[in-house]
C-alpha atoms as a PDB file:
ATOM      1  CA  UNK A   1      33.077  -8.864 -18.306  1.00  0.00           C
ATOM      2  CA  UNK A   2      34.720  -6.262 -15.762  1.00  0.00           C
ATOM      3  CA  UNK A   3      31.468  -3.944 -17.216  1.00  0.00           C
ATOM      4  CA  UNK A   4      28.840  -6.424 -16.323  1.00  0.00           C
ATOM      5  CA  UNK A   5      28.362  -5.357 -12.577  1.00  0.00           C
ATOM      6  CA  UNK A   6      28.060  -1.913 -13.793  1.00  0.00           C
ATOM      7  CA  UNK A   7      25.435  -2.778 -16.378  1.00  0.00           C
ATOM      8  CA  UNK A   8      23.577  -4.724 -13.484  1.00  0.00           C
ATOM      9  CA  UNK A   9      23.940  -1.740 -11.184  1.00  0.00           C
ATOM     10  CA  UNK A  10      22.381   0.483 -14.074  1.00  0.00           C
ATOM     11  CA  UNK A  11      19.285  -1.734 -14.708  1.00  0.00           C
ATOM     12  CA  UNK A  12      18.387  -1.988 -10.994  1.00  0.00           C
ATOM     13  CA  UNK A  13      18.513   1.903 -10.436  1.00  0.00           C
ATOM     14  CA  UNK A  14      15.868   1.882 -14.151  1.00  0.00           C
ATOM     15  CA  UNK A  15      13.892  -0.248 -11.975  1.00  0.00           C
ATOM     16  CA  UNK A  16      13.629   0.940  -9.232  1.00  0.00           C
ATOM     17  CA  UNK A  17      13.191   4.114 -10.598  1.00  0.00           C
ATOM     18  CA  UNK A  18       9.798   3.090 -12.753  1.00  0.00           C
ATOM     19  CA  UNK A  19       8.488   1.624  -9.014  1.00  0.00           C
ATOM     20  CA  UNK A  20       9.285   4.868  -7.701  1.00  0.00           C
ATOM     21  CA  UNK A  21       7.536   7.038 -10.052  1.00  0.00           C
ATOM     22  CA  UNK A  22       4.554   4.788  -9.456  1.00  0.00           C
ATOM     23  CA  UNK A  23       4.282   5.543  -5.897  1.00  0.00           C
ATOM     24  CA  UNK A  24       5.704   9.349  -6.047  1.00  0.00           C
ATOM     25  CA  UNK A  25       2.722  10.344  -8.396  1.00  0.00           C
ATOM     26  CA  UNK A  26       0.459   8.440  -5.539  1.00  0.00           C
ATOM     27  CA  UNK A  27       1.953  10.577  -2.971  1.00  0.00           C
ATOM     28  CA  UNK A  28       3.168   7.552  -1.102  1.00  0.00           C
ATOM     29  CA  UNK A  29       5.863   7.052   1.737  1.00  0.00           C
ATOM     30  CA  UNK A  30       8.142   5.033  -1.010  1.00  0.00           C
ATOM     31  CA  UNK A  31       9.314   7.652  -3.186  1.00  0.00           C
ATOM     32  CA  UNK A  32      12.362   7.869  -5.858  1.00  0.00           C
ATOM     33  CA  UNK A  33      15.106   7.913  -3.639  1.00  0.00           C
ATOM     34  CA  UNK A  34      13.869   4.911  -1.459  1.00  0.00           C
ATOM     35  CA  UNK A  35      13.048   2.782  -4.271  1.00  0.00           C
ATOM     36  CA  UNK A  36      16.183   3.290  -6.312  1.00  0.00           C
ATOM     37  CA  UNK A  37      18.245   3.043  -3.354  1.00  0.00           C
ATOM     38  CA  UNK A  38      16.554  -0.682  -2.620  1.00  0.00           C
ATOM     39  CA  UNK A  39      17.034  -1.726  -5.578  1.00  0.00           C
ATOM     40  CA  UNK A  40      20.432  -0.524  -6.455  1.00  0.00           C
ATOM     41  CA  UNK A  41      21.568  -2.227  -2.948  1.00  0.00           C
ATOM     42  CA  UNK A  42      20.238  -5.391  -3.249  1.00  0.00           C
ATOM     43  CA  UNK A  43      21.736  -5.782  -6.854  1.00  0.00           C
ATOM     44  CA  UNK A  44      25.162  -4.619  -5.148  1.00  0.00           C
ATOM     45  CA  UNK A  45      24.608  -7.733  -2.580  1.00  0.00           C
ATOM     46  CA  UNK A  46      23.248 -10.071  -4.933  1.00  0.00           C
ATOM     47  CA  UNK A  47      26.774  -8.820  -7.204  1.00  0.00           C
ATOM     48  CA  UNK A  48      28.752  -9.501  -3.528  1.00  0.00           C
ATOM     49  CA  UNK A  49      27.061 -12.687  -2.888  1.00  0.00           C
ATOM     50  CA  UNK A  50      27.691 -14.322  -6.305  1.00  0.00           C
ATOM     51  CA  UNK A  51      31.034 -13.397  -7.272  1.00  0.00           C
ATOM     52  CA  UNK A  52      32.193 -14.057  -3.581  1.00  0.00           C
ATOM     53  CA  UNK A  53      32.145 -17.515  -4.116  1.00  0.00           C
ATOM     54  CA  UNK A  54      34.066 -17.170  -7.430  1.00  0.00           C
ATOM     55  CA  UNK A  55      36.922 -15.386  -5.775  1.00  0.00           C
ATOM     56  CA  UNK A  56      37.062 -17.104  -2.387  1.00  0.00           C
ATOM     57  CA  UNK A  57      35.577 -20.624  -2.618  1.00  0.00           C
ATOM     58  CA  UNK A  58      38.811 -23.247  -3.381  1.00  0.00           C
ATOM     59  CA  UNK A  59      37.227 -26.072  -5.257  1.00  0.00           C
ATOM     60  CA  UNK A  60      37.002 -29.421  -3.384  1.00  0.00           C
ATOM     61  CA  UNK A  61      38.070 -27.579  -0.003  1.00  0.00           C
ATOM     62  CA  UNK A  62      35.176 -24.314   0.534  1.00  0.00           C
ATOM     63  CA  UNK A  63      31.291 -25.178   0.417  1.00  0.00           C
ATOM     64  CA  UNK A  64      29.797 -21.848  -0.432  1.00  0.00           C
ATOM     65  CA  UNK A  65      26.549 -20.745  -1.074  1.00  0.00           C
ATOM     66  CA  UNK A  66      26.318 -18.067  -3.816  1.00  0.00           C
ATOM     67  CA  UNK A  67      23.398 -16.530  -3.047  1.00  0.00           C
ATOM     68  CA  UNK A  68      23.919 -16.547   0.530  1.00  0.00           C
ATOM     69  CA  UNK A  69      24.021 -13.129   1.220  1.00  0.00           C
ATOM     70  CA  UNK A  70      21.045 -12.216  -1.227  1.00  0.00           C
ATOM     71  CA  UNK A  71      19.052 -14.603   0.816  1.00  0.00           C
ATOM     72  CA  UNK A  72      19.016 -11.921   3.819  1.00  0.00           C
ATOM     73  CA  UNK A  73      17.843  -9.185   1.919  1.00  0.00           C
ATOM     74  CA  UNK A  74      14.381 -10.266   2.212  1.00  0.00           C
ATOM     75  CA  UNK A  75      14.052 -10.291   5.860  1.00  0.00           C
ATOM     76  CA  UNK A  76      16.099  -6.901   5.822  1.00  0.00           C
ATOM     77  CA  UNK A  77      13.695  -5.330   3.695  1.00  0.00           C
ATOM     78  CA  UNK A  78      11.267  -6.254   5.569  1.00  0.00           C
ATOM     79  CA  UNK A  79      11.679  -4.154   8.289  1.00  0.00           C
ATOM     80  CA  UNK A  80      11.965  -0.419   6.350  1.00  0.00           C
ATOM     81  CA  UNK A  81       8.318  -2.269   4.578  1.00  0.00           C
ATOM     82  CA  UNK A  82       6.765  -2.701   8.245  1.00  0.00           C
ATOM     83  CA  UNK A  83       7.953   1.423   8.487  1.00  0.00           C
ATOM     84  CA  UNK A  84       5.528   2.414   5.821  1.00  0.00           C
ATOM     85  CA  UNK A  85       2.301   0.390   7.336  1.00  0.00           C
ATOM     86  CA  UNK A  86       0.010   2.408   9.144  1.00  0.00           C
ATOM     87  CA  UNK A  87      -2.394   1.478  11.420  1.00  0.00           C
ATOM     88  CA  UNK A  88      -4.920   4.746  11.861  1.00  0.00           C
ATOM     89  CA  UNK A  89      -6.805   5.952  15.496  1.00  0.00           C
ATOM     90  CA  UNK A  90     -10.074   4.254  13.237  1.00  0.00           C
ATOM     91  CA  UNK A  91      -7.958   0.552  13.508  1.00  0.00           C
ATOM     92  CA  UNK A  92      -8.035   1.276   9.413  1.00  0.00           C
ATOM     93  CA  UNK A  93      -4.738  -0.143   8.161  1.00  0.00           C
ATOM     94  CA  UNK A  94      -3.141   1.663   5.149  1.00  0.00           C
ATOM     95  CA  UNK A  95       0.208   1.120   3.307  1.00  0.00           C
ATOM     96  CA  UNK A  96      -0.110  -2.179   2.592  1.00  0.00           C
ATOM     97  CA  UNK A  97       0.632  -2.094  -1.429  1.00  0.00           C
ATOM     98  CA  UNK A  98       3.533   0.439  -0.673  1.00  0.00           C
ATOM     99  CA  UNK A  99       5.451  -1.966   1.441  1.00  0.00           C
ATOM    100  CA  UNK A 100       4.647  -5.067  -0.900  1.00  0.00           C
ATOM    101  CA  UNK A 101       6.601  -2.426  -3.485  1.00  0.00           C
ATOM    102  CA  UNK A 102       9.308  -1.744  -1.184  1.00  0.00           C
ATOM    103  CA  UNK A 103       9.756  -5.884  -1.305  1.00  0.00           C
ATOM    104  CA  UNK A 104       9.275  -6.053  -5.311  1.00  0.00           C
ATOM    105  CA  UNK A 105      12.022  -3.465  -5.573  1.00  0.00           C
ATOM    106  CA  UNK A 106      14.722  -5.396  -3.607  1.00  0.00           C
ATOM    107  CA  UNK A 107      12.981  -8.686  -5.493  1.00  0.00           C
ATOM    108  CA  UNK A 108      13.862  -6.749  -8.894  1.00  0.00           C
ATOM    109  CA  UNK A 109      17.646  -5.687  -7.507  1.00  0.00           C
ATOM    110  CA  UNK A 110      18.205  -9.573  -6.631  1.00  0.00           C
ATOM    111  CA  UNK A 111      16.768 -10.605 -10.100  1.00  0.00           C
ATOM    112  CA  UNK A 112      19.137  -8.191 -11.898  1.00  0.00           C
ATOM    113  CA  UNK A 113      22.210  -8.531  -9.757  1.00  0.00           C
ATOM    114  CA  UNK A 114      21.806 -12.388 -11.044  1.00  0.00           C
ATOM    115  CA  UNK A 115      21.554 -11.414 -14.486  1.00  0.00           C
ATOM    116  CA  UNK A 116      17.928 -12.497 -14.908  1.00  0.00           C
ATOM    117  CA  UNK A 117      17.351  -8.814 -16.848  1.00  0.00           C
ATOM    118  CA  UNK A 118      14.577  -9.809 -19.122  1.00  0.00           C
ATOM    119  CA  UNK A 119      12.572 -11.550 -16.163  1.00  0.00           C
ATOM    120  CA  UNK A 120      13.027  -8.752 -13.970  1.00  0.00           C
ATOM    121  CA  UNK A 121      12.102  -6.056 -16.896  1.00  0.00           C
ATOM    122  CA  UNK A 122       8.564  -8.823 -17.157  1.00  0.00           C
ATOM    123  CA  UNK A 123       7.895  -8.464 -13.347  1.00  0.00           C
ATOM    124  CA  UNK A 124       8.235  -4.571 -12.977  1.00  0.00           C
ATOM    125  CA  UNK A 125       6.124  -4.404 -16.174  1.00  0.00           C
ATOM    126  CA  UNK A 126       3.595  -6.754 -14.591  1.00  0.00           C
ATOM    127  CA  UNK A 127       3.516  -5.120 -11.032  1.00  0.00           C
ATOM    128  CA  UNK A 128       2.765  -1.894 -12.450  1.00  0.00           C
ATOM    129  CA  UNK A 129      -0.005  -3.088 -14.476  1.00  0.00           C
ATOM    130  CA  UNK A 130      -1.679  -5.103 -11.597  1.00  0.00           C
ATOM    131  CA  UNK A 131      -1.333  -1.919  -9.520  1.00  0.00           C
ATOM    132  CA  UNK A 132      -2.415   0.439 -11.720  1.00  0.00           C
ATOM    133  CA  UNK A 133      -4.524  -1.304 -14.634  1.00  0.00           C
ATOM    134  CA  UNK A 134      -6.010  -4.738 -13.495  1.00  0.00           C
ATOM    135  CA  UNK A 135      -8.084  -2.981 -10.156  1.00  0.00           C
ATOM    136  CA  UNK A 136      -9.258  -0.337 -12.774  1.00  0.00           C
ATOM    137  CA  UNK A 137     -10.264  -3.210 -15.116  1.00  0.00           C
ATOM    138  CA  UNK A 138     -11.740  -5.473 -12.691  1.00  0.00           C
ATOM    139  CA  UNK A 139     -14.121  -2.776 -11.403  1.00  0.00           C
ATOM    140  CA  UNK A 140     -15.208  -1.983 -15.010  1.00  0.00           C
ATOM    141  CA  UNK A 141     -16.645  -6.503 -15.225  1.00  0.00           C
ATOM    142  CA  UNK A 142     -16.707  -6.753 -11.536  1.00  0.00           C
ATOM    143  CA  UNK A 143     -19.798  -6.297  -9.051  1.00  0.00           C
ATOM    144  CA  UNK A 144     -20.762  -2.768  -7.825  1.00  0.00           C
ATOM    145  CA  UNK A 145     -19.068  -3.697  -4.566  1.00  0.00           C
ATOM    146  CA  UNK A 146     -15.854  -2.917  -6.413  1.00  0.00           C
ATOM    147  CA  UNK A 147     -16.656   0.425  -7.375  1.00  0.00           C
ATOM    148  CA  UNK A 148     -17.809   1.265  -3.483  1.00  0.00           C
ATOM    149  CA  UNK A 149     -15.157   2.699  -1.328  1.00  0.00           C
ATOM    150  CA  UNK A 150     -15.304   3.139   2.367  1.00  0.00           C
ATOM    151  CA  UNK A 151     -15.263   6.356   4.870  1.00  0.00           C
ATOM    152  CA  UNK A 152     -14.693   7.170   8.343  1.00  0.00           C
ATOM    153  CA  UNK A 153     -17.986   8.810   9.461  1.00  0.00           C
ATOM    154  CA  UNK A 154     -17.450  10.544  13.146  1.00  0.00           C
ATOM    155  CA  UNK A 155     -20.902  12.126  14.499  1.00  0.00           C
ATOM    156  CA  UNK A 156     -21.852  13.877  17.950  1.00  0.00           C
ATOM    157  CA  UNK A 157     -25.899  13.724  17.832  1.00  0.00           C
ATOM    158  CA  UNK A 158     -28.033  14.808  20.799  1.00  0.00           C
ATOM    159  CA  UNK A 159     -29.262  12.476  22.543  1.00  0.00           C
ATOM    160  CA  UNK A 160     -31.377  10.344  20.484  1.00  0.00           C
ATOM    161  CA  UNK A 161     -32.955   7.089  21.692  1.00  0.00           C
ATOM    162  CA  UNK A 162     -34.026   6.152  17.728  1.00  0.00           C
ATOM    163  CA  UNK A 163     -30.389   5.642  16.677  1.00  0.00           C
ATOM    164  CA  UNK A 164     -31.653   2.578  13.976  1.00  0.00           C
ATOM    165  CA  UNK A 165     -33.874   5.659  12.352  1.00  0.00           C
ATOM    166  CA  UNK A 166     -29.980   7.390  11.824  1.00  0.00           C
ATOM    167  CA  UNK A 167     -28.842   4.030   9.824  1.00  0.00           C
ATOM    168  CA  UNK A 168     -31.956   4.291   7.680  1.00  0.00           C
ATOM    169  CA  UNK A 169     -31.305   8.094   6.919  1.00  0.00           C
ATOM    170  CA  UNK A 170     -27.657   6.787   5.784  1.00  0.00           C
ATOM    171  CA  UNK A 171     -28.808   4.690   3.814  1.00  0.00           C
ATOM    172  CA  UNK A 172     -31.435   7.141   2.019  1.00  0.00           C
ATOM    173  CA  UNK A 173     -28.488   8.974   1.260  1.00  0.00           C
ATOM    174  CA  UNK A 174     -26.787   5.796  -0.562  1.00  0.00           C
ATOM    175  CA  UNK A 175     -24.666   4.797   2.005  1.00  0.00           C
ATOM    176  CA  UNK A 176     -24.028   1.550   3.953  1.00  0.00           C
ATOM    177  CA  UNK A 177     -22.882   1.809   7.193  1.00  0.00           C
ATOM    178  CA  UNK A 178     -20.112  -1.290   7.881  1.00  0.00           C
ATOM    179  CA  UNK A 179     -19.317  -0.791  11.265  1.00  0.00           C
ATOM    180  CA  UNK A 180     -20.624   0.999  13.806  1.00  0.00           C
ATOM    181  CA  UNK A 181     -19.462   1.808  17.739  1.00  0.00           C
ATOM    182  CA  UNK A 182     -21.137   4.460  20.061  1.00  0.00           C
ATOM    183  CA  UNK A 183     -20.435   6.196  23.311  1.00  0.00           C
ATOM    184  CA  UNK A 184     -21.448   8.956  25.714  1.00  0.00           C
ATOM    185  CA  UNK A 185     -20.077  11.979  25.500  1.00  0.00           C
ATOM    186  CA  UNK A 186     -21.870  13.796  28.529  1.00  0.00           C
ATOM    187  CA  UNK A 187     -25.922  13.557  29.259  1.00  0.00           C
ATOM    188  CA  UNK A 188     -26.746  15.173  26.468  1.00  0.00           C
ATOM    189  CA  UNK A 189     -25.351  13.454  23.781  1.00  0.00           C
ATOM    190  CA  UNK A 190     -23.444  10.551  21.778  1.00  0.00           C
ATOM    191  CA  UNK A 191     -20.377  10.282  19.849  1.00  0.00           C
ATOM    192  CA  UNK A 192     -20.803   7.852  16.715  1.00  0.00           C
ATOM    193  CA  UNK A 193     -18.155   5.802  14.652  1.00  0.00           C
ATOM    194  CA  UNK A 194     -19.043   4.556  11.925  1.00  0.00           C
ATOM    195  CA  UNK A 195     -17.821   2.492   8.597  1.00  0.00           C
ATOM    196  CA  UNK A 196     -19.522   3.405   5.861  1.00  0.00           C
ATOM    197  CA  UNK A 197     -19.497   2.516   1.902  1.00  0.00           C
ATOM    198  CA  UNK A 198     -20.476   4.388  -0.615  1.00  0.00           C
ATOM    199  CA  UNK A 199     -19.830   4.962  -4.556  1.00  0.00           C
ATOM    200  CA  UNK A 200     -16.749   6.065  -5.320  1.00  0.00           C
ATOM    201  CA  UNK A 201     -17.770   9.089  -7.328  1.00  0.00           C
ATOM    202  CA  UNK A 202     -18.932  10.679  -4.177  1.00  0.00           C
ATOM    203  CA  UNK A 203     -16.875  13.307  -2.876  1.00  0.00           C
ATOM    204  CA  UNK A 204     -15.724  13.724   0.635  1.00  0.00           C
ATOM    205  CA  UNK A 205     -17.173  17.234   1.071  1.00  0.00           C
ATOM    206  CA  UNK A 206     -20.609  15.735  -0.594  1.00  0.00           C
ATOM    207  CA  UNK A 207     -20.512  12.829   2.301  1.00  0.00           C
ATOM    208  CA  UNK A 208     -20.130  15.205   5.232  1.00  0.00           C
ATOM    209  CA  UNK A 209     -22.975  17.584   4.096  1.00  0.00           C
ATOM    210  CA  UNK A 210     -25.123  14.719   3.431  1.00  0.00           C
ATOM    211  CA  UNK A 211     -24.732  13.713   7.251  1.00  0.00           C
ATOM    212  CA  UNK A 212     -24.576  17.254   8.423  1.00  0.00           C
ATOM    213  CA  UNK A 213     -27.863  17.589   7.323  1.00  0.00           C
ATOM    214  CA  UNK A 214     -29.373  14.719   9.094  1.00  0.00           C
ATOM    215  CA  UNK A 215     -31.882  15.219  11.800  1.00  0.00           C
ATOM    216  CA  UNK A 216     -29.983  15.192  15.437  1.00  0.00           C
ATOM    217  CA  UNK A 217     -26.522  15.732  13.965  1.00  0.00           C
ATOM    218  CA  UNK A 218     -24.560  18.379  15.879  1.00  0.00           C
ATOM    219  CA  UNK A 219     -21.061  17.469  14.263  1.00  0.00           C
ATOM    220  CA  UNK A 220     -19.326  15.585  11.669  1.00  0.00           C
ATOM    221  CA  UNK A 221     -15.845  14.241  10.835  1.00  0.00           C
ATOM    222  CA  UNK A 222     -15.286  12.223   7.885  1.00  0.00           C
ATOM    223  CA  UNK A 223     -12.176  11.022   6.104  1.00  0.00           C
ATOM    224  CA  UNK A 224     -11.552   9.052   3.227  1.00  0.00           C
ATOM    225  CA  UNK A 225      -9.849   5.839   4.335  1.00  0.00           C
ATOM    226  CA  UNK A 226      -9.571   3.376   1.014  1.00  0.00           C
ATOM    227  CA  UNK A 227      -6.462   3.355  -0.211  1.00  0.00           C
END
């Protein structure tokens, strides 16, 4: 059907456009544009790839692969999904799940551009759902762990030889700390960086006053760091 690559073409940009919305209301580096745009060019190539063979190949005389082309998508995508992973000054690496969505939205262009619509339809349904319903779900049955995120915790203390006391006062205050490194800053004092968990109701603002209040704290940094 001379329509059919149009229709294939249509469905990838829907596609891509229901990953997109998933990310833009998350705030994250794959928005609309980037997601409709991968997904509406690897349908093109898939389109290329396929129908390539049908025009060019000369049966008995050209060995042709058909989906070739759509093969090298996957390490093409690959680099604009290494783009969106961030690796933080607290060795905290974020952006993970946004570049596994950059893949699934050239996955779902290759799937439609081979006219596999209700599969592809299935798997945009289902990564949705395990990115936005299954964690939610999980934490509900799942141990407390799962409802514990983690924060960066910088603090400058004066200088305080009892620095095990300052874990147990983080812990009275219902955190865990995960990680912990320390260095001088001067004769006087220490700077402190620290992994800690806590439950994810907690506010940021309620985590830094907590430790602001602790004995031999001078200052405090703390940022949110689960994704």
């Amino acid at each position: 059907m001379p329509y059919d690559p149009l229709l294939k073409l249509f469905i990838a940009l829907l596609l891509g456009l229901l990953i997109g919305i998933d990310r833009q209301l998350k705030h994250k580096p794959l928005g609309l544009k980037t997601s409709m745009v991968i997904s509406v060019a690897s349908c093109l190539i898939t389109i290329v790839s396929i129908q390539s063979v049908q025009k060019f190949s000369l049966p008995g005389h050209t060995n042709m692969d058909p989906l070739r082309l759509a093969a090298q998508i996957v390490s093409g995508v690959g680099f604009i999904g290494a783009g969106v992973i961030l690796r933080r000054s607290n060795d905290v690496i974020s952006g993970l799940t946004t570049a596994a969505m950059v893949w699934a939205a050239s996955g779902l262009g290759i799937a439609t551009g081979a006219g596999f619509y209700e599969e592809a339809l299935s798997a945009v349904l289902l990564i949705i759902a395990a990115v936005n319903l299954l964690p939610e779900f999980i934490k509900l049955l799942g141990p407390r762990k799962l409802r514990e995120r983690d924060w960066s915790v910088t603090i400058v203390v004066r200088n305080n030889r009892e620095m095990s006391r300052l874990i147990d006062e983080f812990e009275s205050q219902g955190m865990k700390v995960k990680h912990m490194k320390i260095k001088d800053i001067g004769e006087d004092g220490q700077q402190v960086q620290m992994v800690v968990s806590a439950p994810e109701k907690r506010r940021t603002a309620s985590i830094y006053y907590a430790v602001k209040q602790l004995n031999h704290v001078f200052a405090v940094e703390v940022e949110n760091i689960s994704s």
